[in-house]
N, C-alpha and C. Protein backbone atom coordinates (compact mmCIF):
# COMPACT_ATOMS: atom_id res chain seq x y z
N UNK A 1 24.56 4.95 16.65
CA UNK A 1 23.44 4.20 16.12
C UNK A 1 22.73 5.06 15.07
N UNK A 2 22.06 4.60 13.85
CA UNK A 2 21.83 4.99 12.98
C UNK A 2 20.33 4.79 12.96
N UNK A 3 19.47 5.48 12.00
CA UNK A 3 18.17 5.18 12.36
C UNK A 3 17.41 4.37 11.51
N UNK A 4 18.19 3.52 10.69
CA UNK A 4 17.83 2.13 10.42
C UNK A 4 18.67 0.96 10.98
N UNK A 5 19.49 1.05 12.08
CA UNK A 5 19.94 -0.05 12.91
C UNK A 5 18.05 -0.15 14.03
N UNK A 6 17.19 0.50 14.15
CA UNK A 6 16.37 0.52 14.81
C UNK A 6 15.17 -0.57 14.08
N UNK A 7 15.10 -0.67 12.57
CA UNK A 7 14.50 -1.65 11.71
C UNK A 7 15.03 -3.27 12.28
N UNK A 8 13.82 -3.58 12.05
CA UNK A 8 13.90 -5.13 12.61
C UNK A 8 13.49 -6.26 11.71
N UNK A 9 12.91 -6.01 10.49
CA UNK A 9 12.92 -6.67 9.66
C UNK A 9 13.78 -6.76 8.41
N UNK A 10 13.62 -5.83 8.11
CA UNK A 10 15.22 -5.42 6.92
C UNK A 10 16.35 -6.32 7.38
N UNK A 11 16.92 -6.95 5.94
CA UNK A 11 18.08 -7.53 6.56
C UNK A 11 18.16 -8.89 7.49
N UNK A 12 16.98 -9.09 8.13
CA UNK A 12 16.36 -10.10 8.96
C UNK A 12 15.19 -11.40 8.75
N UNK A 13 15.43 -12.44 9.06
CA UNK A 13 14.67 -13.46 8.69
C UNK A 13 13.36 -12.63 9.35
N UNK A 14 12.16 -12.42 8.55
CA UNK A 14 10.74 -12.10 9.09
C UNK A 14 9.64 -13.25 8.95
N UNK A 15 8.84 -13.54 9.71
CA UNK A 15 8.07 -14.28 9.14
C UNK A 15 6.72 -13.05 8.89
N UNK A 16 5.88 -14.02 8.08
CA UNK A 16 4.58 -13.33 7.23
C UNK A 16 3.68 -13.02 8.44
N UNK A 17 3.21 -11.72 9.07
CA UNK A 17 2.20 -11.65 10.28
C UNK A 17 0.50 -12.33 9.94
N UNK A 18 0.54 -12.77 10.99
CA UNK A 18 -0.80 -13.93 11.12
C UNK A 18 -2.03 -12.87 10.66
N UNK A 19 -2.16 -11.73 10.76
CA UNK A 19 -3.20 -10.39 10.35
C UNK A 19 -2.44 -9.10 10.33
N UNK A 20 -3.11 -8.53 9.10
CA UNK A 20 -2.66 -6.63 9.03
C UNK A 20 -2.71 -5.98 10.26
N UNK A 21 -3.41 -6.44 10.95
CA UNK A 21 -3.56 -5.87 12.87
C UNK A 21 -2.32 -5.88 13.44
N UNK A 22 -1.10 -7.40 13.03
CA UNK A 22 -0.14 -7.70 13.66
C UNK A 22 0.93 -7.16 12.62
N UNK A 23 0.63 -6.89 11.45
CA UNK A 23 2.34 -6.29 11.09
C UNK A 23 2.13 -4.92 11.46
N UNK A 24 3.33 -4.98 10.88
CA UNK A 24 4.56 -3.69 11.59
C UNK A 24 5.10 -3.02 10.53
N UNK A 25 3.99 -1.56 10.10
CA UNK A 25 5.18 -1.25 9.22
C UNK A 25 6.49 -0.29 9.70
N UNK A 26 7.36 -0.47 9.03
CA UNK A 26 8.48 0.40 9.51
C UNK A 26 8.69 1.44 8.86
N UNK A 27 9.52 2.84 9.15
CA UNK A 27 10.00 3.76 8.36
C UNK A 27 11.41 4.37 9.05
N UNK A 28 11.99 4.98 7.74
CA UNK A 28 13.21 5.27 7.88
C UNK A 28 13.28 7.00 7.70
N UNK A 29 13.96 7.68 8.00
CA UNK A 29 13.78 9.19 8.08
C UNK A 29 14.18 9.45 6.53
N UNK A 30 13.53 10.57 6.12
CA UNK A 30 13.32 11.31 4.52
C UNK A 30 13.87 12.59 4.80
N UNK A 31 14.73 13.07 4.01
CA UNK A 31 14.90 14.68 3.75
C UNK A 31 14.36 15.17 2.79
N UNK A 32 13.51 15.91 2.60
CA UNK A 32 12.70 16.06 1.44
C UNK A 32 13.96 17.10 0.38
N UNK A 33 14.32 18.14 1.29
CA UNK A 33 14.94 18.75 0.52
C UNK A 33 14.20 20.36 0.18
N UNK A 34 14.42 21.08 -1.07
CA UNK A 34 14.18 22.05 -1.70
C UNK A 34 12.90 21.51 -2.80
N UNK A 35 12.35 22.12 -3.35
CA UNK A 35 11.65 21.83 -4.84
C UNK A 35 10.41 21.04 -4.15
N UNK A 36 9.63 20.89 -5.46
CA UNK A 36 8.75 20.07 -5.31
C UNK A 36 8.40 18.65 -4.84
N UNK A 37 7.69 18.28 -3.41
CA UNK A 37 7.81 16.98 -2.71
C UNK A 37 7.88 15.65 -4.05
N UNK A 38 8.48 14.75 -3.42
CA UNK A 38 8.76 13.38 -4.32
C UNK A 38 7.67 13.06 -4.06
N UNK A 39 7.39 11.92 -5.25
CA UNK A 39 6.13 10.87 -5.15
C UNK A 39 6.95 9.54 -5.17
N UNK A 40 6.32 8.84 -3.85
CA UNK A 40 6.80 7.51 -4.27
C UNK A 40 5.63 6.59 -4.44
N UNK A 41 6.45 5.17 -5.73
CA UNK A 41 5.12 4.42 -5.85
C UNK A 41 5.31 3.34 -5.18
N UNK A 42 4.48 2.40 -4.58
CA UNK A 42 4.64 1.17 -4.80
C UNK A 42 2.85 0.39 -5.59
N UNK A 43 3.49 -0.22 -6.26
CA UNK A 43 3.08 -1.50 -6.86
C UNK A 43 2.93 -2.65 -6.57
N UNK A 44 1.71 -3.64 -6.14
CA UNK A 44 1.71 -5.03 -5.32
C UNK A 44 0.46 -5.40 -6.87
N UNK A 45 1.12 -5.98 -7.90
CA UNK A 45 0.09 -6.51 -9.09
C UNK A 45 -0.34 -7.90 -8.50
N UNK A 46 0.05 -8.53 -7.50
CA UNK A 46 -0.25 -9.60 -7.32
C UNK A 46 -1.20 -9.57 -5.87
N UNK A 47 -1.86 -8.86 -5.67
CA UNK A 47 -2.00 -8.78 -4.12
C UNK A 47 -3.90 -9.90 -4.01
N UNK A 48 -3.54 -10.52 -2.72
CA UNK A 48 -4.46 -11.39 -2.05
C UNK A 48 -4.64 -10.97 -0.86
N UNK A 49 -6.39 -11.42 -0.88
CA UNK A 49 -6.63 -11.31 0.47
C UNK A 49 -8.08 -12.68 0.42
N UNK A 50 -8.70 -12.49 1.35
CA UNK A 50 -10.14 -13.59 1.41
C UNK A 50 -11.14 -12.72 1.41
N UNK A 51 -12.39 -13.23 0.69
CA UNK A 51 -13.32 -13.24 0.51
C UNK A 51 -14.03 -13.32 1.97
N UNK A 52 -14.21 -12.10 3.05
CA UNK A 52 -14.73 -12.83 4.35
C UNK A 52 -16.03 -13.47 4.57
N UNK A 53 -17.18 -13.59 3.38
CA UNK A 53 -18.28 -14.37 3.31
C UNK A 53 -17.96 -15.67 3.03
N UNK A 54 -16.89 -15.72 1.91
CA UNK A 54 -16.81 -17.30 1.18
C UNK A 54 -15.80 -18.02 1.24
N UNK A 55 -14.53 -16.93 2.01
CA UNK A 55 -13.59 -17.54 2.40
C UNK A 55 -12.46 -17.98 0.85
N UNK A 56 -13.21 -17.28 -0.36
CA UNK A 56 -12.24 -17.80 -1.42
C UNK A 56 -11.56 -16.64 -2.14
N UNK A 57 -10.34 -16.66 -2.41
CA UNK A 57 -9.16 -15.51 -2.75
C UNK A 57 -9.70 -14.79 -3.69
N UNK A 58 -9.46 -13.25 -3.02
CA UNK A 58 -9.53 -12.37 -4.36
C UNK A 58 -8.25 -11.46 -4.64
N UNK A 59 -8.14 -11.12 -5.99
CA UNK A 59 -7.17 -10.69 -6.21
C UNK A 59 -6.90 -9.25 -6.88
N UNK A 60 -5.91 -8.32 -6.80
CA UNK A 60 -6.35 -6.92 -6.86
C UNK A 60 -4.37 -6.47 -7.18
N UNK A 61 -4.62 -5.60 -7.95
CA UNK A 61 -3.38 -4.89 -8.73
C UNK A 61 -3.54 -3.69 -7.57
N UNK A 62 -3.00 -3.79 -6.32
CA UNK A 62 -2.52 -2.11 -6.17
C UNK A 62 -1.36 -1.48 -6.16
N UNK A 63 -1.95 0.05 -6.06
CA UNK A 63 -0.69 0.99 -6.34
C UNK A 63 -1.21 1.96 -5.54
N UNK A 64 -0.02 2.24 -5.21
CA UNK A 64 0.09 3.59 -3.89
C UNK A 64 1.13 4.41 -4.06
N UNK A 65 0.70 5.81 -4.23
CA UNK A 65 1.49 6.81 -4.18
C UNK A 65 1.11 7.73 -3.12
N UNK A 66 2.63 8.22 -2.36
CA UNK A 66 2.76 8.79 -1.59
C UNK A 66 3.98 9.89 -1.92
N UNK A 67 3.62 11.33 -1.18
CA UNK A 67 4.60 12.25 -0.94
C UNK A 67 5.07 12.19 0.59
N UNK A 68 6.66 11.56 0.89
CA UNK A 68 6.86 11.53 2.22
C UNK A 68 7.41 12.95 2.89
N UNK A 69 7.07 12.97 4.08
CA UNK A 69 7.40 14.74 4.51
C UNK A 69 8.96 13.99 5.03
N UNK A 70 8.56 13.64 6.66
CA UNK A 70 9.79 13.48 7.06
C UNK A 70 10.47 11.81 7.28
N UNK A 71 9.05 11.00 6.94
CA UNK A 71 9.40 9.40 7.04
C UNK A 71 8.82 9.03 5.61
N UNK A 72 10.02 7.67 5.40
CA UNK A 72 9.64 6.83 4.18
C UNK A 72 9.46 5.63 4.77
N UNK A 73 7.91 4.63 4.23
CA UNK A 73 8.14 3.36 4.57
C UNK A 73 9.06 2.56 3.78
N UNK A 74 9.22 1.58 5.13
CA UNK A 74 10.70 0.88 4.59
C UNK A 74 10.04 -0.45 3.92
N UNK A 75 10.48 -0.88 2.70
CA UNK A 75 9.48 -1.68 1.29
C UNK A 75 9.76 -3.49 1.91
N UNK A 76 10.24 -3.53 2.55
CA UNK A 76 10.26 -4.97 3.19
C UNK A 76 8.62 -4.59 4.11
N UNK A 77 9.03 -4.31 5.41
CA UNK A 77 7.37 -4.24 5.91
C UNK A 77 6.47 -4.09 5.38
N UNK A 78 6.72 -3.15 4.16
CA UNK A 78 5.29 -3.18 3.53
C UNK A 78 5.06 -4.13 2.89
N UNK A 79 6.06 -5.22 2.11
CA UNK A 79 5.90 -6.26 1.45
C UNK A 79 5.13 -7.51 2.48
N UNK A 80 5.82 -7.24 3.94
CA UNK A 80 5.12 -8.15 4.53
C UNK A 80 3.91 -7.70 5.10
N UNK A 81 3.71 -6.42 5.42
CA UNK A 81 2.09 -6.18 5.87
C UNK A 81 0.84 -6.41 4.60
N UNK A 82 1.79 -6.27 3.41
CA UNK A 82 0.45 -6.58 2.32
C UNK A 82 0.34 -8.03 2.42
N UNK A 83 1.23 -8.96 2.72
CA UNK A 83 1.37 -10.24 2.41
C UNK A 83 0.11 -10.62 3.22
N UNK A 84 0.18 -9.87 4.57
CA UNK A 84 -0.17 -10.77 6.14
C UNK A 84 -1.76 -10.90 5.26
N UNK A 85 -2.44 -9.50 4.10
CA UNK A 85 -3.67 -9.83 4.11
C UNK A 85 -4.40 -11.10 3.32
N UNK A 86 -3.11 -12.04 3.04
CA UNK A 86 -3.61 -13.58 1.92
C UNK A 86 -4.36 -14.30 2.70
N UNK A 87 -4.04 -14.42 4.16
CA UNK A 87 -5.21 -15.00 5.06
C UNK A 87 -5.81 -14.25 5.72
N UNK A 88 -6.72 -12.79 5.41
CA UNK A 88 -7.59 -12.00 6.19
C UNK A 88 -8.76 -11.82 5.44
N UNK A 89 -10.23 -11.95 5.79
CA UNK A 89 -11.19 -11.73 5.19
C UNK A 89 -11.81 -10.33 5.62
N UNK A 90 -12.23 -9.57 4.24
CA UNK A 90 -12.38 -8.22 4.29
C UNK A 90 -12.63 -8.22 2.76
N UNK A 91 -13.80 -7.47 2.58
CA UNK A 91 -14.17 -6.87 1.77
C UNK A 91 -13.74 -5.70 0.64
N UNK A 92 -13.19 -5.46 -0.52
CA UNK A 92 -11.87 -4.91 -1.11
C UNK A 92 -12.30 -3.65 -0.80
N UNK A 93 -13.32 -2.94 -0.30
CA UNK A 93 -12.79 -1.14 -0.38
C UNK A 93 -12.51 -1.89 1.41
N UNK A 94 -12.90 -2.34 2.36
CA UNK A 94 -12.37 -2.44 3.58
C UNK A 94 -10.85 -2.76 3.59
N UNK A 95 -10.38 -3.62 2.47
CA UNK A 95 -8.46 -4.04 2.26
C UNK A 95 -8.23 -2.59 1.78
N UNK A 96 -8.55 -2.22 0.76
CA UNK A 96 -7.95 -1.04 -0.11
C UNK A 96 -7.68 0.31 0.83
N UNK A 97 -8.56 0.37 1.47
CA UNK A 97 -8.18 1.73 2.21
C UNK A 97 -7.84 1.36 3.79
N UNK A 98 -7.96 0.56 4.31
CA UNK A 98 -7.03 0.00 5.60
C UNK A 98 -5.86 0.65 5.19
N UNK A 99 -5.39 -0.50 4.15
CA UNK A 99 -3.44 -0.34 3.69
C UNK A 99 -3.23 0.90 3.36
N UNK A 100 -3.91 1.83 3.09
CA UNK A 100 -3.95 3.39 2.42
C UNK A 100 -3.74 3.91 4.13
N UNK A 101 -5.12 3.72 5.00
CA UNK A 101 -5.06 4.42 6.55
C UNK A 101 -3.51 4.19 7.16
N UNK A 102 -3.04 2.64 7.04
CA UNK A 102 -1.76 2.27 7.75
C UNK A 102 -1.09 2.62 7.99
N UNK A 103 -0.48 3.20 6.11
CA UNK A 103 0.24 4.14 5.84
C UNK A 103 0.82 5.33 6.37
N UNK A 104 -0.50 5.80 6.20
CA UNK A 104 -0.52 7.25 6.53
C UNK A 104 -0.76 7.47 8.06
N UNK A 105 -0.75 6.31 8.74
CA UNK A 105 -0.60 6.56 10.09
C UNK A 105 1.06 6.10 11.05
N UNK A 106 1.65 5.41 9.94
CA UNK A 106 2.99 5.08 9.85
C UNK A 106 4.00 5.84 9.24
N UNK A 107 3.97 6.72 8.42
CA UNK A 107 4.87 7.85 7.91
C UNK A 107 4.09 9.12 7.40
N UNK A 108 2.55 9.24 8.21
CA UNK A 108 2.39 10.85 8.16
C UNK A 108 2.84 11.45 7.05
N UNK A 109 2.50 11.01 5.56
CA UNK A 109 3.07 11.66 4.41
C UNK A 109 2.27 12.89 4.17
N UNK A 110 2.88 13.93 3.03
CA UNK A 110 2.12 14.99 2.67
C UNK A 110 1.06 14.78 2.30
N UNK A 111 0.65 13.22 1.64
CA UNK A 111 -0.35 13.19 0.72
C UNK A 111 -0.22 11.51 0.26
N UNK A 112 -1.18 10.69 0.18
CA UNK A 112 -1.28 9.73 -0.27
C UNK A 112 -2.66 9.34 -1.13
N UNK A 113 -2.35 8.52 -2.21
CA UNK A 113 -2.94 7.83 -2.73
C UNK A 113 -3.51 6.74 -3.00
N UNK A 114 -4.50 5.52 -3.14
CA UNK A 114 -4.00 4.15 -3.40
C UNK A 114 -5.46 3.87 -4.32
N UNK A 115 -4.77 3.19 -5.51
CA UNK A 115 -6.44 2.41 -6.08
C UNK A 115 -6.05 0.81 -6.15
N UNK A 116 -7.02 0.47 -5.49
CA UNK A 116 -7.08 -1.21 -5.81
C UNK A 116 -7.81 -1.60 -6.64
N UNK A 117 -7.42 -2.37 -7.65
CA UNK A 117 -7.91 -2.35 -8.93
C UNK A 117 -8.23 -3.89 -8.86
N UNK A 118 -9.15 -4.34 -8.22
CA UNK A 118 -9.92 -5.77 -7.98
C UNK A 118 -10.38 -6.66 -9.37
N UNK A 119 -9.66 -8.12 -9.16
CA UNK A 119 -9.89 -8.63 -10.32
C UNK A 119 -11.62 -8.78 -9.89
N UNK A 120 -12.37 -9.73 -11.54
CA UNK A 120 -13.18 -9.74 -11.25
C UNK A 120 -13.81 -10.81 -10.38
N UNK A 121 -15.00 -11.13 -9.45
CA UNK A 121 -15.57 -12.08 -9.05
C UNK A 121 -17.11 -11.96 -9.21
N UNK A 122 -17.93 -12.93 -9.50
CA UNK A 122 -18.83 -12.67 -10.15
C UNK A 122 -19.26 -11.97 -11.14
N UNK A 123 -18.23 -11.74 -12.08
CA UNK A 123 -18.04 -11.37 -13.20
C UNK A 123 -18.34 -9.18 -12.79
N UNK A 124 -18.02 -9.64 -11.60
CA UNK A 124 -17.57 -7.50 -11.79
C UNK A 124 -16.05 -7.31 -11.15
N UNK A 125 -15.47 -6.11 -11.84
CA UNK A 125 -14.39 -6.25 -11.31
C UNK A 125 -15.03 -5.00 -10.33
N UNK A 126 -13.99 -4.77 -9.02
CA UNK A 126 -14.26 -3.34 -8.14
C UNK A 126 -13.43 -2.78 -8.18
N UNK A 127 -12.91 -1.37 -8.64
CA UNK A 127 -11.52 -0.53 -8.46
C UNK A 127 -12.20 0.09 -6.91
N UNK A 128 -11.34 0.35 -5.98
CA UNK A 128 -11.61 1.20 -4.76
C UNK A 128 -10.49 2.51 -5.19
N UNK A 129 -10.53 3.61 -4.37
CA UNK A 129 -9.71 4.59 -4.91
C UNK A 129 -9.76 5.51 -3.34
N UNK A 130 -8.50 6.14 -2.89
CA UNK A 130 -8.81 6.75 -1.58
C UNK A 130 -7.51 7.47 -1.57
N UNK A 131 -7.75 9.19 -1.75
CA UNK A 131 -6.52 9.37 -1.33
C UNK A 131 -6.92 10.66 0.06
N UNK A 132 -5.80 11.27 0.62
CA UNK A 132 -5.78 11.73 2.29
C UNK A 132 -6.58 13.46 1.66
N UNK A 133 -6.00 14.13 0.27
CA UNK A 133 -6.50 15.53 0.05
C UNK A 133 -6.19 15.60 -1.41
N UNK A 134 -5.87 16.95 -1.40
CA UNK A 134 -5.30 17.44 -2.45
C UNK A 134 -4.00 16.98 -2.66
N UNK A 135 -3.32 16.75 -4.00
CA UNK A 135 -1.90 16.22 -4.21
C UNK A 135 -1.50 17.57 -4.23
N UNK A 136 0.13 17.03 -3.52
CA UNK A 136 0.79 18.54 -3.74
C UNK A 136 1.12 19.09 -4.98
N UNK A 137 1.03 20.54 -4.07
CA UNK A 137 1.35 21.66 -5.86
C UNK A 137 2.60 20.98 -6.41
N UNK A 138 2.66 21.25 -7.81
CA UNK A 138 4.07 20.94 -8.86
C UNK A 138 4.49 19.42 -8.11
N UNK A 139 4.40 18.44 -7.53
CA UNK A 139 4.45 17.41 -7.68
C UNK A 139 3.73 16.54 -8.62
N UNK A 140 4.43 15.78 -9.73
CA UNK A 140 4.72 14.89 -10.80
C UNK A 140 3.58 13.56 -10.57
N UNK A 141 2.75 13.94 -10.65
CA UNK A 141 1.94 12.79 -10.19
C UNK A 141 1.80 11.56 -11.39
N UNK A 142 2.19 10.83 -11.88
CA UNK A 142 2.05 9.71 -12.95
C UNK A 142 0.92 9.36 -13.35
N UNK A 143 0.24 8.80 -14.10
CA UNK A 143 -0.70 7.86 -14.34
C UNK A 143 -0.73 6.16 -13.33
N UNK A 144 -1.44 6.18 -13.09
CA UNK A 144 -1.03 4.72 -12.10
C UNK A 144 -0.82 3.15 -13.27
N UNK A 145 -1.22 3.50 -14.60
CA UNK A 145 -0.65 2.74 -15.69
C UNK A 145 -1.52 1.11 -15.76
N UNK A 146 -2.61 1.56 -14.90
CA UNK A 146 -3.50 -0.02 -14.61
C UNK A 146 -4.72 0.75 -15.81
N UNK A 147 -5.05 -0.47 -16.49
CA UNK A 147 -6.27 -0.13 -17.36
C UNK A 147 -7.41 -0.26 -16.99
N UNK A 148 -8.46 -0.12 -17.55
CA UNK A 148 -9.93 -0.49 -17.50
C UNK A 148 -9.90 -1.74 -17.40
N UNK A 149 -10.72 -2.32 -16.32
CA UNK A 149 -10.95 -4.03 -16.82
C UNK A 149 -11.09 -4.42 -18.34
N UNK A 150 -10.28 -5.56 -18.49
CA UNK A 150 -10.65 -5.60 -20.67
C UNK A 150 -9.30 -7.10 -20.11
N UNK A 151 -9.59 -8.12 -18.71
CA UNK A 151 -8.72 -9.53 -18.71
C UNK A 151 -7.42 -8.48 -18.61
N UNK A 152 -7.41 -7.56 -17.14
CA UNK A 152 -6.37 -7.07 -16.87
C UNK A 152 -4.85 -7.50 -16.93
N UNK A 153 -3.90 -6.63 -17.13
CA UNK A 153 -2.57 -6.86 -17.37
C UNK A 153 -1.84 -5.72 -17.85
């Protein structure tokens, strides 16, 4: 047995979890290797969640970078744990750094990052921003490539 025969969504009909409380993220084992730790990104430009006062969708470009030590999350769960938040009401630094905590309580990385870059509502947009410390030494850290509000894209 291999240690993604242990993944249960990969590969598998999943349905979308009813709340971020109920998904599941998964991870698969990382060898980091020699040299300077990897950064991985992910990108959700489309991401929803609710408004928990008004109950009406807001919408937010995030990006998350992480250095994994010895686990990588596996990008299906995370596709569906971001999904589960289109019907959860929460306030965007309460979404933005949940999915940041999740993380990092699901693959224990060297170091994580995440900014949610909130469209606007009531004409402000909110970036939230949260990362675990210091990024590691000589790791390649990118620009996260999201602009200033200016009718984002």
């Amino acid at each position: 047995m291999t240690a993604t025969d242990l993944l249960t969504q990969l590969g598998a009909h999943a349905e979308i979890p009813q709340s971020p409380d109920r998904a599941v993220l998964e991870t698969v084992p990382f060898s980091r290797g020699d040299g300077p730790p990897a950064i991985v990104r992910f990108t959700a430009p489309e991401f929803t969640s609710l408004c928990p006062v008004t109950g009406q969708p807001d919408f937010a470009h995030i990006v998350i970078d992480y250095a994994p030590d010895a686990l990588l999350i596996e990008s299906k769960s995370l596709k569906l744990f971001l999904t589960s938040f289109r019907n959860h009401g929460a306030f965007h630094e309460e979404c933005t750094v949940a999915i940041g905590r999740r993380i990092v309580a699901a693959a224990r990385p060297l170091w994580l990052r995440i900014g949610g870059y909130w469209y606007p509502r009531g004409g402000i947009p909110i970036d939230v921003f949260w990362q675990t410390g210091t990024p590691p030494e000589d790791a390649w850290l990118p620009d996260t490539g999201v602009t200033p509000y200016r009718g984002r894209g």
